[in-house]
PDB file of N, CA and C in Angstrom:
ATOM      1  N   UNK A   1     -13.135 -19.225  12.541  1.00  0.00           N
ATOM      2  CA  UNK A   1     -12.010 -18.536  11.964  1.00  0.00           C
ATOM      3  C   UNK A   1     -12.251 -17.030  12.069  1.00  0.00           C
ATOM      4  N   UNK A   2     -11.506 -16.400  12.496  1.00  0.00           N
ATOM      5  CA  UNK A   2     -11.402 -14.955  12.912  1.00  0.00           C
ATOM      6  C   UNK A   2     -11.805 -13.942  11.645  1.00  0.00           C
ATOM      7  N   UNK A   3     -12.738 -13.124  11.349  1.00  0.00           N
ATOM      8  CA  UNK A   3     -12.127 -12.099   9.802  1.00  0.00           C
ATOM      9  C   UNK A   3     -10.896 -11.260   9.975  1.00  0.00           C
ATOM     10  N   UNK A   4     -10.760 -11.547   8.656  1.00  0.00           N
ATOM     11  CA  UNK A   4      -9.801  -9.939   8.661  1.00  0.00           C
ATOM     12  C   UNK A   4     -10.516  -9.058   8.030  1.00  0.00           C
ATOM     13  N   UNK A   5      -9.629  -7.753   8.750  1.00  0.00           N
ATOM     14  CA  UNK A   5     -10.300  -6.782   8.841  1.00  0.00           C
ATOM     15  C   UNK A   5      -8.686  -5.816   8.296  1.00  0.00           C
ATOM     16  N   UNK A   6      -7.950  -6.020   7.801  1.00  0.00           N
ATOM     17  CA  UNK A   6      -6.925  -5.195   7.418  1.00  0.00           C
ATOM     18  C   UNK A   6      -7.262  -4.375   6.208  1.00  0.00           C
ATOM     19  N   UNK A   7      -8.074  -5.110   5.410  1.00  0.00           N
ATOM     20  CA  UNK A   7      -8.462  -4.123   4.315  1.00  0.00           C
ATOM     21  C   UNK A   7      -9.109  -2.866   4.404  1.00  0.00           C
ATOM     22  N   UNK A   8     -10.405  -3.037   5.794  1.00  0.00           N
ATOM     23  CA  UNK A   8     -11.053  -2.084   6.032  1.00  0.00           C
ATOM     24  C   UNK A   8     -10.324  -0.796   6.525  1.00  0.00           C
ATOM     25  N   UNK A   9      -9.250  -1.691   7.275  1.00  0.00           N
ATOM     26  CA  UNK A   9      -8.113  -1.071   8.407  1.00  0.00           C
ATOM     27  C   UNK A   9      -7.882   0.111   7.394  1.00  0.00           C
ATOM     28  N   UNK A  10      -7.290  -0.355   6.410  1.00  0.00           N
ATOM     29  CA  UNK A  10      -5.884   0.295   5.191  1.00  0.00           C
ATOM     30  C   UNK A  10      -6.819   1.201   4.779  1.00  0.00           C
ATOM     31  N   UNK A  11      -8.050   0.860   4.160  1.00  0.00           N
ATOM     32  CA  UNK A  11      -8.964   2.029   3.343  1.00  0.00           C
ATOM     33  C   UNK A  11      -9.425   3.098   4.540  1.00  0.00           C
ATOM     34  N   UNK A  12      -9.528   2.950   5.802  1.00  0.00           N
ATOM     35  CA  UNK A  12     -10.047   3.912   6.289  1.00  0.00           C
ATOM     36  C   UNK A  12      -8.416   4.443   6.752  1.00  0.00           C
ATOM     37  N   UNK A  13      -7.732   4.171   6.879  1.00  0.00           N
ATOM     38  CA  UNK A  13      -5.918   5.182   7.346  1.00  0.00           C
ATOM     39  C   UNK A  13      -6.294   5.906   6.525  1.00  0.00           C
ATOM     40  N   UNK A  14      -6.223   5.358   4.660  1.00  0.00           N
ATOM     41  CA  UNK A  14      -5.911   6.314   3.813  1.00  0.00           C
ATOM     42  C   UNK A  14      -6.702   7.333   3.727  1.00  0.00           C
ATOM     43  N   UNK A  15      -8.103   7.603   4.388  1.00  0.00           N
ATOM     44  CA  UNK A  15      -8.926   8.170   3.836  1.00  0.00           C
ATOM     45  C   UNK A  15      -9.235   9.281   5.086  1.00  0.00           C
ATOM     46  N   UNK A  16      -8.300   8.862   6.131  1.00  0.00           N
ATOM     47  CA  UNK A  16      -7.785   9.945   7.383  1.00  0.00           C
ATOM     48  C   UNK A  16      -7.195  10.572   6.776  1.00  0.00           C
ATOM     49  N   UNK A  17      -5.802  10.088   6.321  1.00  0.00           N
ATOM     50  CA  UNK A  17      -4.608  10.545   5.942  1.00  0.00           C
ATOM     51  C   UNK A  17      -4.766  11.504   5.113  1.00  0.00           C
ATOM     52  N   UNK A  18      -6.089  10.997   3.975  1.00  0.00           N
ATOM     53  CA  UNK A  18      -5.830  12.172   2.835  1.00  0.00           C
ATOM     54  C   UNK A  18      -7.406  13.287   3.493  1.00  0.00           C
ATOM     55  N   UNK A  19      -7.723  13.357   4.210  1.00  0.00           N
ATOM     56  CA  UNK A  19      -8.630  14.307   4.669  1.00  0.00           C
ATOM     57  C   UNK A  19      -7.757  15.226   6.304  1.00  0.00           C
ATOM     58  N   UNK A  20      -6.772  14.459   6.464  1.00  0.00           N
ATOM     59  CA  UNK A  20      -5.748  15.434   7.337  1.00  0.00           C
ATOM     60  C   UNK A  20      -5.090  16.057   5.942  1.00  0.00           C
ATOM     61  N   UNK A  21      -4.314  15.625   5.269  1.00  0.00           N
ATOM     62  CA  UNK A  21      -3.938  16.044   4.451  1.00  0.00           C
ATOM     63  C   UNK A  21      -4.412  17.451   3.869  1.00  0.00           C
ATOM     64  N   UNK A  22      -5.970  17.377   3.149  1.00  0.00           N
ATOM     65  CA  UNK A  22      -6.722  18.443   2.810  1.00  0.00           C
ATOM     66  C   UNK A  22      -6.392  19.446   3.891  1.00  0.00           C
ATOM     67  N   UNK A  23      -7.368  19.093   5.151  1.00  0.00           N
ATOM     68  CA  UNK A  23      -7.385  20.301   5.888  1.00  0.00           C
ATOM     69  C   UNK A  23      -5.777  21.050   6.435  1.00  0.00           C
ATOM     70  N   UNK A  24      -4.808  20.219   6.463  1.00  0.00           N
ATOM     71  CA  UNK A  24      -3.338  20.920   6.597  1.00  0.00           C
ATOM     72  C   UNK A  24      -3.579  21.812   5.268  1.00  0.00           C
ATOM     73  N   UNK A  25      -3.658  21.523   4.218  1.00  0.00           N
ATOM     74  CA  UNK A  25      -3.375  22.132   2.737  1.00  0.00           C
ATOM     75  C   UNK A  25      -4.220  23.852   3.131  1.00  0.00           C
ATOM     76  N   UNK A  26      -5.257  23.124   3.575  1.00  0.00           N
ATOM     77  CA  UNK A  26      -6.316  24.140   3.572  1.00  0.00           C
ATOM     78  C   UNK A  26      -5.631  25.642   4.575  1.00  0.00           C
ATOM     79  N   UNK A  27      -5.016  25.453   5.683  1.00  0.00           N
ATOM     80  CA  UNK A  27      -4.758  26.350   6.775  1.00  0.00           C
ATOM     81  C   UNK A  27      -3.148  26.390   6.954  1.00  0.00           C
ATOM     82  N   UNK A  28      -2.584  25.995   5.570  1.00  0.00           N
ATOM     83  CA  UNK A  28      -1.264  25.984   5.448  1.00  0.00           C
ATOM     84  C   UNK A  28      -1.209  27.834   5.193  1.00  0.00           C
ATOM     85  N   UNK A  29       0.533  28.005   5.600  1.00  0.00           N
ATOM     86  CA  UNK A  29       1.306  29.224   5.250  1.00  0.00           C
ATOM     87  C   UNK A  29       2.037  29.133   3.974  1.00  0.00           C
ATOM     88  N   UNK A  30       1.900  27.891   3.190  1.00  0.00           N
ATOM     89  CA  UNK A  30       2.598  28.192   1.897  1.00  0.00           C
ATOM     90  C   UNK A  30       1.960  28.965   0.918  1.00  0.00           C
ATOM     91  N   UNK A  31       3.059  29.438  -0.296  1.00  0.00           N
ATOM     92  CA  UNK A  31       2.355  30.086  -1.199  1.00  0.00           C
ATOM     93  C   UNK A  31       1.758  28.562  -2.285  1.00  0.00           C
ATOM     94  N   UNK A  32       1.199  28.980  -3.337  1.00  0.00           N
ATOM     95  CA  UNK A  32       1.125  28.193  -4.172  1.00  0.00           C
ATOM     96  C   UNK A  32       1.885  27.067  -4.860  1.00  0.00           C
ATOM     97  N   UNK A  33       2.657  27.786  -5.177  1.00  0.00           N
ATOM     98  CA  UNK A  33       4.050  26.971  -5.899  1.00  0.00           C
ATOM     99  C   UNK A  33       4.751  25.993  -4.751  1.00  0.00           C
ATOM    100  N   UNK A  34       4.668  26.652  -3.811  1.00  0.00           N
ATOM    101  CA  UNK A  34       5.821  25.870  -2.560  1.00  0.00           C
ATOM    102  C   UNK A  34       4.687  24.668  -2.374  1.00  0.00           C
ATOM    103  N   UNK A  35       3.427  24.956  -2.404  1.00  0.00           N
ATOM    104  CA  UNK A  35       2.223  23.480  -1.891  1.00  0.00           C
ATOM    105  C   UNK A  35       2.257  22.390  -3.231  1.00  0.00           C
ATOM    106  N   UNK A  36       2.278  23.152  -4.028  1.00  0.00           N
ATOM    107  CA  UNK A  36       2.678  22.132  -5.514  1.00  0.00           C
ATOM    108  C   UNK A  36       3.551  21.476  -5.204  1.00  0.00           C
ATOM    109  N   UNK A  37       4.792  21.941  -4.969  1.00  0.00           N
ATOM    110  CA  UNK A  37       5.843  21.018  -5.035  1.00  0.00           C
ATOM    111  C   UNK A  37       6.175  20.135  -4.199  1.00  0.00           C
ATOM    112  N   UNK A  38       5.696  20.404  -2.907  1.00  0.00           N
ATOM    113  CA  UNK A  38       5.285  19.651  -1.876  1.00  0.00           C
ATOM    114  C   UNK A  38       3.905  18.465  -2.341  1.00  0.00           C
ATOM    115  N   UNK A  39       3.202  18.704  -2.656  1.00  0.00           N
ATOM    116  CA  UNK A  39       2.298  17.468  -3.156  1.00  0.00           C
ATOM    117  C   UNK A  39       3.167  16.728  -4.337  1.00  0.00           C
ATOM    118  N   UNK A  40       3.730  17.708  -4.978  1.00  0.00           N
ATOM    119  CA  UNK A  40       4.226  16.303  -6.155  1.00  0.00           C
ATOM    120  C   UNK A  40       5.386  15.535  -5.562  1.00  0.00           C
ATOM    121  N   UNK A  41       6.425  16.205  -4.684  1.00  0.00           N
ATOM    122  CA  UNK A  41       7.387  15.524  -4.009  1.00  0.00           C
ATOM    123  C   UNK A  41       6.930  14.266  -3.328  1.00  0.00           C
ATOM    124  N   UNK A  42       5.368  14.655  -2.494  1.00  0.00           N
ATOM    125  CA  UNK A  42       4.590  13.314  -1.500  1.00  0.00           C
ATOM    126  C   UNK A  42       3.950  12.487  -2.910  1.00  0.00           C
ATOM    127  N   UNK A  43       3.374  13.112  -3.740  1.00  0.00           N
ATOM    128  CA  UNK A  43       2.983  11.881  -4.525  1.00  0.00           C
ATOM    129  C   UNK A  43       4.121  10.958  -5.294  1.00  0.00           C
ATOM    130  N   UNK A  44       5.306  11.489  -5.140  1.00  0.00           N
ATOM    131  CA  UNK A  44       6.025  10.701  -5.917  1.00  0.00           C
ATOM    132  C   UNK A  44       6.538   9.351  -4.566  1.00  0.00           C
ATOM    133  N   UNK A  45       7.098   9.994  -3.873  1.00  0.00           N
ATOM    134  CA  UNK A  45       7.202   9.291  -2.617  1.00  0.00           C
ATOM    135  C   UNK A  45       6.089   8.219  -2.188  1.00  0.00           C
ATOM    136  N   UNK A  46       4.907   8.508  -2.466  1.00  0.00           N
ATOM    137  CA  UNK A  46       3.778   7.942  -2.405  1.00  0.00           C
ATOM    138  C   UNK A  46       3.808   6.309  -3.239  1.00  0.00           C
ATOM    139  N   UNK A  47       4.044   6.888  -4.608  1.00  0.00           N
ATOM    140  CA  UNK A  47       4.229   6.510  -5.612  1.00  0.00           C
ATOM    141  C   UNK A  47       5.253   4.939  -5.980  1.00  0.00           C
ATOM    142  N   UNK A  48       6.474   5.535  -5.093  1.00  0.00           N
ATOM    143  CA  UNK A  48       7.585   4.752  -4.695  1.00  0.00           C
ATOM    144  C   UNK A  48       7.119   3.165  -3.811  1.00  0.00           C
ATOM    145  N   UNK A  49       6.572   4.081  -2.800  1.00  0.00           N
ATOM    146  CA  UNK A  49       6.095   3.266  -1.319  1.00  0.00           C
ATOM    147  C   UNK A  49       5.228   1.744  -2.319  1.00  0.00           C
ATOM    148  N   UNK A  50       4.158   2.590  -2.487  1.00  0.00           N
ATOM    149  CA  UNK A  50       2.895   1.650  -3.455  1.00  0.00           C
ATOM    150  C   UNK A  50       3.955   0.742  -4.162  1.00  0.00           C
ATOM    151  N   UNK A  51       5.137   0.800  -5.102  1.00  0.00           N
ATOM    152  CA  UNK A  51       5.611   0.278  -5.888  1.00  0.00           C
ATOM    153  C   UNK A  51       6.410  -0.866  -5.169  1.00  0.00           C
ATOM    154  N   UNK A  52       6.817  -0.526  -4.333  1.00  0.00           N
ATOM    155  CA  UNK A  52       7.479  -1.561  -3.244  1.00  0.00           C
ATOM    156  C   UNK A  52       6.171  -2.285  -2.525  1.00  0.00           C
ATOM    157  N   UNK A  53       5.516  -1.588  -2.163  1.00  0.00           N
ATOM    158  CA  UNK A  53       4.299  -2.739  -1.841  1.00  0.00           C
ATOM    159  C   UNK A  53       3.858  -3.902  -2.393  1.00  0.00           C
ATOM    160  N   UNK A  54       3.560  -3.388  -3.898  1.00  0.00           N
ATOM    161  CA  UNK A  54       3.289  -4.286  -4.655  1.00  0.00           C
ATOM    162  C   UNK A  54       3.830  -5.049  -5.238  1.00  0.00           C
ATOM    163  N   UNK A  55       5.495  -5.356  -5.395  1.00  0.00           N
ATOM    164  CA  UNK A  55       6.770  -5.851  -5.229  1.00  0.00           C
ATOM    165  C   UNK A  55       6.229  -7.153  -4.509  1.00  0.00           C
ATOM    166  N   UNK A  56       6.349  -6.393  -3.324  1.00  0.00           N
ATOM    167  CA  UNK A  56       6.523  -7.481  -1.626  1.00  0.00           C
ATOM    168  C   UNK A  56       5.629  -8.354  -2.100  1.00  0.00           C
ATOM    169  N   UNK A  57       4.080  -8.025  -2.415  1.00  0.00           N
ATOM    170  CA  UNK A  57       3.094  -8.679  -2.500  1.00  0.00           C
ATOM    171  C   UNK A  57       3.278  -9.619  -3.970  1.00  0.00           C
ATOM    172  N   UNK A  58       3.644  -9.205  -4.924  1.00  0.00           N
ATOM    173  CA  UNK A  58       4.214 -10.456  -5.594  1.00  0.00           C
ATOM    174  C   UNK A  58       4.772 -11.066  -5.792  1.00  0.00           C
ATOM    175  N   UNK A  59       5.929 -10.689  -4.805  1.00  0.00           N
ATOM    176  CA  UNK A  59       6.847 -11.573  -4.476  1.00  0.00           C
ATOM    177  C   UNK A  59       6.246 -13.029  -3.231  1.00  0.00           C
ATOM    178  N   UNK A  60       5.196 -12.295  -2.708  1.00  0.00           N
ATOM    179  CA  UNK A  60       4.857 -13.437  -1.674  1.00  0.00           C
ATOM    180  C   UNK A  60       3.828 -14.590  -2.317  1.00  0.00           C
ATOM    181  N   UNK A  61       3.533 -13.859  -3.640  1.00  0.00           N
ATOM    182  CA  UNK A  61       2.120 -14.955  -3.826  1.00  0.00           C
ATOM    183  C   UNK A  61       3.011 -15.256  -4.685  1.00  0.00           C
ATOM    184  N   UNK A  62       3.922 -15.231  -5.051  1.00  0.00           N
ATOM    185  CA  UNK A  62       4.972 -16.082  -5.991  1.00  0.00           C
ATOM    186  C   UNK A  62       5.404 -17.139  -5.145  1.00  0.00           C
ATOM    187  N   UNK A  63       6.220 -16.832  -4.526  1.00  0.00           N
ATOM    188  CA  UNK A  63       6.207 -17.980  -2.858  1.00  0.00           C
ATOM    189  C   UNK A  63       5.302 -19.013  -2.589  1.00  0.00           C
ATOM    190  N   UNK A  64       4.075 -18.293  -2.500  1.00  0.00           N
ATOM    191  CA  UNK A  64       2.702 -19.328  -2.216  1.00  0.00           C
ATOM    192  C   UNK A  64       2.443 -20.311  -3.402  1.00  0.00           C
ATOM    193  N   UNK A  65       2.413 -19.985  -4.725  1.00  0.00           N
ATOM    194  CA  UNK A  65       2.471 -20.598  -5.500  1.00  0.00           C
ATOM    195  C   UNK A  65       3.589 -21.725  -5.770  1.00  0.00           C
ATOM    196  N   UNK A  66       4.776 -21.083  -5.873  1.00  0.00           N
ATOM    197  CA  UNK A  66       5.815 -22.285  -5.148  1.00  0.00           C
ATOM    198  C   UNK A  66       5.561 -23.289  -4.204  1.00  0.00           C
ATOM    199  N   UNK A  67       4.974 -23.010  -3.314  1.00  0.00           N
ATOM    200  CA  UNK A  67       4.896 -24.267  -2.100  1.00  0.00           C
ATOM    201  C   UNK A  67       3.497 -25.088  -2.557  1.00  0.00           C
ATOM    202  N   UNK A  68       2.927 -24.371  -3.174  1.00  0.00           N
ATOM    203  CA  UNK A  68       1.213 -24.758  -3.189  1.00  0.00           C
ATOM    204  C   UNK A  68       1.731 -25.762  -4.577  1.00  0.00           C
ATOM    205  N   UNK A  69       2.529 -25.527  -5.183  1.00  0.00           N
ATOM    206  CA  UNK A  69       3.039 -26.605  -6.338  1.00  0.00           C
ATOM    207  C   UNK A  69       3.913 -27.742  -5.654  1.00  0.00           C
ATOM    208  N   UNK A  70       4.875 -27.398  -4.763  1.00  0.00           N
ATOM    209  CA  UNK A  70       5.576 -28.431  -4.246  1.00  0.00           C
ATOM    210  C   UNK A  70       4.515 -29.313  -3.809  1.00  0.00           C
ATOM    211  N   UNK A  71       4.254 -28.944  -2.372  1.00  0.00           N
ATOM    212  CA  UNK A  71       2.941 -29.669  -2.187  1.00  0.00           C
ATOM    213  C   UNK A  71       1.693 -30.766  -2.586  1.00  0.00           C
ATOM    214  N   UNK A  72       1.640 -30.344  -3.967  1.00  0.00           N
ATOM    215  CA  UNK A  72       0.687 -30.707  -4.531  1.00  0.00           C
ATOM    216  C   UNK A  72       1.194 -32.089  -5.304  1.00  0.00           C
ATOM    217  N   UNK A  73       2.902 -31.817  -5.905  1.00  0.00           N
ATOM    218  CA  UNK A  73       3.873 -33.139  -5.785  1.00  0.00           C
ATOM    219  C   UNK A  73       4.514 -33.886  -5.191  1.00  0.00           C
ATOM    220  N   UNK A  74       4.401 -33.568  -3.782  1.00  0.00           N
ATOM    221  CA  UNK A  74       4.373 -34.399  -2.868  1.00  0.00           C
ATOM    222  C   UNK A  74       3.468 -35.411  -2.429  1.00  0.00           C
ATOM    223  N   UNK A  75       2.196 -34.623  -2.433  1.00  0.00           N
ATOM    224  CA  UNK A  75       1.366 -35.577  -2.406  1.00  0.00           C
ATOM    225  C   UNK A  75       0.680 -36.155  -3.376  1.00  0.00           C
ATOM    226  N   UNK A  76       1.174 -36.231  -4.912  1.00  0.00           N
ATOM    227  CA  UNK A  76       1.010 -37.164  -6.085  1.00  0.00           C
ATOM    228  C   UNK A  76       1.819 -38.121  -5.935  1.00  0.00           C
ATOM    229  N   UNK A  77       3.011 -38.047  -5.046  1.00  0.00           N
ATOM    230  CA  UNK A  77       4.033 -38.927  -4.671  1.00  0.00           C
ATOM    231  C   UNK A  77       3.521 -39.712  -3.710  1.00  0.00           C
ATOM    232  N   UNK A  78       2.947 -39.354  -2.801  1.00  0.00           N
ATOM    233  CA  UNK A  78       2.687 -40.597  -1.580  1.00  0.00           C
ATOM    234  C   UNK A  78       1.267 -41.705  -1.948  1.00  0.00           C
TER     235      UNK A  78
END
């Protein structure tokens, strides 16, 4: 059986993402205030994304649990 490897995948994007991130911040032309509001605008957005993620994802192991119950009376039935 193959591993997965998506977890490793996801933790190392994010940990590009937020070290591109830094160094843009770092050699940016904004003033102060304009980079604030720009990080809180992305963290909220951020914020959003994650919330729908974690939605999807309980919505699917809700699913799994559904079938993993059908299943399990089906075959108390046969």
């Amino acid at each position: 059986m193959s591993k997965d490897n998506s977890g490793s995948l996801m933790v190392a994007f994010v940990i590009g993402a937020l070290t591109g991130a830094a160094v843009a911040l770092l050699f940016a032309p904004a003033t102060g205030e304009e980079t604030r509001g720009y990080l809180g605008q992305k963290a909220q957005e951020g914020k959003a994304k994650l919330k729908e993620q974690r939605d999807t994802v309980l919505s699917a192991v809700e699913r799994g649990r559904e079938m993993f119950s059908q299943t399990r009376e089906f075959e108390e039935r046969v």
